[in-house]
C-alpha atoms as a PDB file:
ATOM      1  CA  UNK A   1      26.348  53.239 193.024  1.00  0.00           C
ATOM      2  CA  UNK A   2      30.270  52.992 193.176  1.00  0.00           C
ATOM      3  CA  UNK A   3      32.163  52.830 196.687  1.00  0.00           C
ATOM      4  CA  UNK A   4      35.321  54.520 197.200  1.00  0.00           C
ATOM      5  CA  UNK A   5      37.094  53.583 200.072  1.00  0.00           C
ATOM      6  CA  UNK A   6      40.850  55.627 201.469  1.00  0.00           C
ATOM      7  CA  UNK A   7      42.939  53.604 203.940  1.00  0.00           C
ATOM      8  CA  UNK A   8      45.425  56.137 205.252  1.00  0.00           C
ATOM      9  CA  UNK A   9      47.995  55.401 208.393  1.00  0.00           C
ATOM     10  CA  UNK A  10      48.484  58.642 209.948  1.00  0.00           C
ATOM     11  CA  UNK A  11      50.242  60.635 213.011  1.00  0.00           C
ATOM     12  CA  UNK A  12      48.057  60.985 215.457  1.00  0.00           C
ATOM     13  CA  UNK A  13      48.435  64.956 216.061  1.00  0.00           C
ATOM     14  CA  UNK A  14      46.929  64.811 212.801  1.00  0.00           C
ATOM     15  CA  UNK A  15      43.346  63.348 213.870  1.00  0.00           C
ATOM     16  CA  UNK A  16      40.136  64.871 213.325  1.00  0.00           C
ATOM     17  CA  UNK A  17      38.226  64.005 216.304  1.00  0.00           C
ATOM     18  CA  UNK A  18      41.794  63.277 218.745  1.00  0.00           C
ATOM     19  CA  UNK A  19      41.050  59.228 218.609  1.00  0.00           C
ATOM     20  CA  UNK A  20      43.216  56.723 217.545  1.00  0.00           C
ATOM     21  CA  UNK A  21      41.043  55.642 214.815  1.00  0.00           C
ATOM     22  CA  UNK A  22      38.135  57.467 212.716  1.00  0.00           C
ATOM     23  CA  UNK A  23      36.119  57.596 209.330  1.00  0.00           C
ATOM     24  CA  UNK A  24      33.649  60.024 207.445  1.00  0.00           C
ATOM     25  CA  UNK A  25      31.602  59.437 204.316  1.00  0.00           C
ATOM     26  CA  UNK A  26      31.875  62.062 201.895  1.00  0.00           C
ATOM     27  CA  UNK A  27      29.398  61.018 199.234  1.00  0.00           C
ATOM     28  CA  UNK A  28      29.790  57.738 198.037  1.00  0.00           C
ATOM     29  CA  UNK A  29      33.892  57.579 199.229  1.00  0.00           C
ATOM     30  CA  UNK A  30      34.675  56.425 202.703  1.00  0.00           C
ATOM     31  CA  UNK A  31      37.563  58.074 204.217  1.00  0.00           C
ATOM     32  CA  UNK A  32      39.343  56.288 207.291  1.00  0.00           C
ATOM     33  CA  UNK A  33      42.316  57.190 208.828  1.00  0.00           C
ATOM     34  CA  UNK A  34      44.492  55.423 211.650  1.00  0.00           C
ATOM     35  CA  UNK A  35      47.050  56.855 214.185  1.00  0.00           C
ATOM     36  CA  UNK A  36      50.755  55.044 213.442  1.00  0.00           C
ATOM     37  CA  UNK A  37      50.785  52.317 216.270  1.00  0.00           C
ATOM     38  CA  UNK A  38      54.166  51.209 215.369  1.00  0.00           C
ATOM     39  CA  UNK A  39      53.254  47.821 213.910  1.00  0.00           C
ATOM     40  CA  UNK A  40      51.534  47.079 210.634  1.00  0.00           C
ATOM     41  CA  UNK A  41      49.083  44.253 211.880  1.00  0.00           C
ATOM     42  CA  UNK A  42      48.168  46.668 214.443  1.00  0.00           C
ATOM     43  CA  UNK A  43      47.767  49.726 211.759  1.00  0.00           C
ATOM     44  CA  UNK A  44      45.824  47.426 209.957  1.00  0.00           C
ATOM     45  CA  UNK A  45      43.594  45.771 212.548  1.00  0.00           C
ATOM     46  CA  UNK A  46      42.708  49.632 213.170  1.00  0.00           C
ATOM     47  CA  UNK A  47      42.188  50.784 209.896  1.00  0.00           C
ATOM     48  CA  UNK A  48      39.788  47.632 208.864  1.00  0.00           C
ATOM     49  CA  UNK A  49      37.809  48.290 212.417  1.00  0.00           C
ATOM     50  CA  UNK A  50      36.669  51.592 211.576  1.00  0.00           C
ATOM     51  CA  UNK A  51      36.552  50.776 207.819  1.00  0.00           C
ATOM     52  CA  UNK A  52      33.688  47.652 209.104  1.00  0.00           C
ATOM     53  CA  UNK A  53      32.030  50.185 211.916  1.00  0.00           C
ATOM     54  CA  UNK A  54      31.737  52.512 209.346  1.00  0.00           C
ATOM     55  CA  UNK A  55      30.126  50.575 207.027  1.00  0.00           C
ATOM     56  CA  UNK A  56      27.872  48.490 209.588  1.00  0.00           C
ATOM     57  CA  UNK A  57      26.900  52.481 210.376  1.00  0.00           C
ATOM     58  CA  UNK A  58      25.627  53.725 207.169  1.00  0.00           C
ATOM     59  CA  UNK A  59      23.475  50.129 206.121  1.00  0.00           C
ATOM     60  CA  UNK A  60      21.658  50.940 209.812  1.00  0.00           C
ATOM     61  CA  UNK A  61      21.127  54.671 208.809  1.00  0.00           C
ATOM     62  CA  UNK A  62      24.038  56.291 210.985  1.00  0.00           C
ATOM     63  CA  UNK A  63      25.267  59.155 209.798  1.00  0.00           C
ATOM     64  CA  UNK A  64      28.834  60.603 209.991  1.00  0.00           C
ATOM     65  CA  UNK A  65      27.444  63.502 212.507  1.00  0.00           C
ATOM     66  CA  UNK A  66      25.455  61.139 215.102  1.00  0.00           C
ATOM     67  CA  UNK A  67      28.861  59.576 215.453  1.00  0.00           C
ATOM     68  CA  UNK A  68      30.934  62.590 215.820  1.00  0.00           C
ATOM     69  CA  UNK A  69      28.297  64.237 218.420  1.00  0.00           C
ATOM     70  CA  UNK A  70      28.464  61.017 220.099  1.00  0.00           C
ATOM     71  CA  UNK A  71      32.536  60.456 220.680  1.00  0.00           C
ATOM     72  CA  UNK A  72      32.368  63.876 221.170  1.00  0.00           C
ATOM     73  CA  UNK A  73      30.042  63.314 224.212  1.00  0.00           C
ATOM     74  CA  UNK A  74      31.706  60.243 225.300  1.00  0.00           C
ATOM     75  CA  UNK A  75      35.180  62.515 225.491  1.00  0.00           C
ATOM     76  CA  UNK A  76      33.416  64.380 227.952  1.00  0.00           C
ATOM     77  CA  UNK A  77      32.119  61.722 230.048  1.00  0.00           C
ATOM     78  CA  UNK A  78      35.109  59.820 231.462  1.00  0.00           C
ATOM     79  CA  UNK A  79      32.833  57.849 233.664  1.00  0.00           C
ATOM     80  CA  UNK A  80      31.236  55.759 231.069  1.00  0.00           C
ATOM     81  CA  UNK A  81      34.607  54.201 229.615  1.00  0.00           C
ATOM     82  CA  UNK A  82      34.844  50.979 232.100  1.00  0.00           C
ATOM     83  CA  UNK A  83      31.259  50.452 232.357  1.00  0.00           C
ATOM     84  CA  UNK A  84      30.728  46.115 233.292  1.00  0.00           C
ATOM     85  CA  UNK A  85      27.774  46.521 231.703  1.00  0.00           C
ATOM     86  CA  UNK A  86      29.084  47.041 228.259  1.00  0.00           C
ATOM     87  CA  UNK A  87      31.567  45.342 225.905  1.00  0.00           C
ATOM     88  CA  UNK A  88      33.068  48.269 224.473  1.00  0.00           C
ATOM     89  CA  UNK A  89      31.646  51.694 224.634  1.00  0.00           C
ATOM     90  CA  UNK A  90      28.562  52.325 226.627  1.00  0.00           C
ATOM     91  CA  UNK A  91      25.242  51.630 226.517  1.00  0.00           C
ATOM     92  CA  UNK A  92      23.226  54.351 224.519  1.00  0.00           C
ATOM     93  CA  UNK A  93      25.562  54.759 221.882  1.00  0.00           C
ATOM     94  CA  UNK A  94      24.368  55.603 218.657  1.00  0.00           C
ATOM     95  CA  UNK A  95      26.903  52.920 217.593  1.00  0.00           C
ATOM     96  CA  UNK A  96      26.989  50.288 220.016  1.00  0.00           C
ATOM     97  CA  UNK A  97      26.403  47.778 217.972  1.00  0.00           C
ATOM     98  CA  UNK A  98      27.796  48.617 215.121  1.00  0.00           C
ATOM     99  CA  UNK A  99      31.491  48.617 217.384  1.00  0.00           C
ATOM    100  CA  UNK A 100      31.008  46.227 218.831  1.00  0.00           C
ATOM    101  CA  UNK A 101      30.414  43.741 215.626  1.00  0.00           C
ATOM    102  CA  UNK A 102      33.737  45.373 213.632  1.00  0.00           C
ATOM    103  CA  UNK A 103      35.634  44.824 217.430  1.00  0.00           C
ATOM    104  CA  UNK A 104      34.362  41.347 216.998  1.00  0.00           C
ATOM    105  CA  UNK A 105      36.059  41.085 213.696  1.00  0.00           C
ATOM    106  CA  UNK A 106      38.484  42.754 214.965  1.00  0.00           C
ATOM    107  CA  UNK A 107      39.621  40.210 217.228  1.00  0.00           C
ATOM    108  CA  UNK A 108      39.267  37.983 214.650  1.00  0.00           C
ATOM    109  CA  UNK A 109      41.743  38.711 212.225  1.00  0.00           C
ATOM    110  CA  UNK A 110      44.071  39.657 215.471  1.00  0.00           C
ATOM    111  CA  UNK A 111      44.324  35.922 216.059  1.00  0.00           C
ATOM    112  CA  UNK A 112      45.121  35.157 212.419  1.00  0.00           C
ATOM    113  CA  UNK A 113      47.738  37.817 211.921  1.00  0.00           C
ATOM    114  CA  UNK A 114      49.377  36.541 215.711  1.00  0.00           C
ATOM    115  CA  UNK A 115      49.090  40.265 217.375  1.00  0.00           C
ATOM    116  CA  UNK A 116      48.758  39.264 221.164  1.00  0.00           C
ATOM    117  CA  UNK A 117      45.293  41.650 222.172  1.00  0.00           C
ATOM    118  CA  UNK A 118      47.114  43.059 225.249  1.00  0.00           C
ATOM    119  CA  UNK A 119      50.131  44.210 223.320  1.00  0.00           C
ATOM    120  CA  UNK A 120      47.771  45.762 220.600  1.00  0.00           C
ATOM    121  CA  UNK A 121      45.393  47.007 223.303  1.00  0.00           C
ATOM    122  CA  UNK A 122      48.693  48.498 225.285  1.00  0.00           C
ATOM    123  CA  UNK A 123      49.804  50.316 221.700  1.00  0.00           C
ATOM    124  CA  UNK A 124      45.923  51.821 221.161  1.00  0.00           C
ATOM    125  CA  UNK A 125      46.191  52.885 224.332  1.00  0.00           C
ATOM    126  CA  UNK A 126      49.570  54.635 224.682  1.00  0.00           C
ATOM    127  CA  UNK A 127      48.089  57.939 223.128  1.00  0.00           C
ATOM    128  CA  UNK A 128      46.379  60.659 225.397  1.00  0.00           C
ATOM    129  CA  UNK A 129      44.500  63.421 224.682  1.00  0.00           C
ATOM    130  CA  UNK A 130      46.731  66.173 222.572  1.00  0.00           C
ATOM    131  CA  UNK A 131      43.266  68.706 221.407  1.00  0.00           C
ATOM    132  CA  UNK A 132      41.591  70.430 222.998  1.00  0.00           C
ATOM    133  CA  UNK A 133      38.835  70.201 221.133  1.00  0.00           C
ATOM    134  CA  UNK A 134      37.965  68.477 218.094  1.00  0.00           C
ATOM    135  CA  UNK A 135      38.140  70.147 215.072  1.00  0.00           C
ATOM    136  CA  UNK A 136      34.773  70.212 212.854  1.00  0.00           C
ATOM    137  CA  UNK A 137      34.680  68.671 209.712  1.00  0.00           C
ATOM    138  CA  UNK A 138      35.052  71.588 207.989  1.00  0.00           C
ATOM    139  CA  UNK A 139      38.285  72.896 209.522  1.00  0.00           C
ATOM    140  CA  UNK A 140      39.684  69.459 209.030  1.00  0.00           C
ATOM    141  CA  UNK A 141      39.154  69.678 205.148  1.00  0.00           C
ATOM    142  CA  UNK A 142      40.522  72.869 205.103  1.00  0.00           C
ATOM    143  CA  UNK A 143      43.725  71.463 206.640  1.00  0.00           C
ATOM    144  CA  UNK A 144      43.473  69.033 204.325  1.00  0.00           C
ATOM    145  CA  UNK A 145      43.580  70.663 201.437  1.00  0.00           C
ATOM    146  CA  UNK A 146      46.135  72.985 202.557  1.00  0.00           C
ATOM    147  CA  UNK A 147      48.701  70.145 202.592  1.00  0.00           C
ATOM    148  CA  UNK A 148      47.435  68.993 199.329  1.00  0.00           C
ATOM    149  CA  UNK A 149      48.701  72.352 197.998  1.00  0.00           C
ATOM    150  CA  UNK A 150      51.761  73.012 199.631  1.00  0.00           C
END
């Protein structure tokens, strides 16, 4: 089996699912795209998160859809964003784990490449809400491929 993975760095009107970060597997190629946070270390610490949650996802049988149904769920449940109880995310998540492992590496390679995690975390943070709602998967590849052909 071959692996395709696309990195792409992208404005953040342009999301799927209106987070800073996301990926889908389509086949055997793993998109993931990034919202611009204005500094390459931090585009990059964001892109190779999702790219490792991603992956962590589909060896533990988590598809594409449980994830989107899920951050779709958490969107709608402000509450459960600061729970103490949890080190990113909440507790029930289809991909709690898997997170919080590729936020792990996250921080990781954060130290090595000098970003300061508060800066970073104030950049990730600096975009709200601009959907409202998320577009499915199919009206995102129809977008897609419009731009493709224009």
């Amino acid at each position: 089996m071959s692996l395709k993975i696309i990195l792409e760095v992208i404005p953040h009107e342009k999301q799927r699912l209106n987070e800073q970060g996301d990926w889908w597997w389509d086949g055997d190629t793993l998109q993931v795209r990034a919202s611009e946070l204005g500094d390459w270390r931090y585009n990059f610490l964001l892109l190779a998160h999702e790219m490792d949650e991603a992956v962590f996802c589909r060896y533990n049988h988590i598809t594409t859809t449980m994830v989107d149904q899920d951050q779709i769920w958490a969107s709608q449940h402000p509450e459960i964003e600061n729970n103490p109880d949890s080190f990113s995310g909440y507790p029930g998540s289809c991909l709690q784990v898997q997170h919080n492992d590729a936020l792990a590496l996250e921080w990781i390679r954060s130290r090595i490449l000098g970003v300061n995690w508060q800066d970073y975390g104030d950049a990730y943070s600096a975009y709200e809400p601009k959907l409202e709602k998320p577009k499915t998967m199919q009206e995102f590849m129809n977008e897609e491929a419009d731009e493709a052909n224009n």
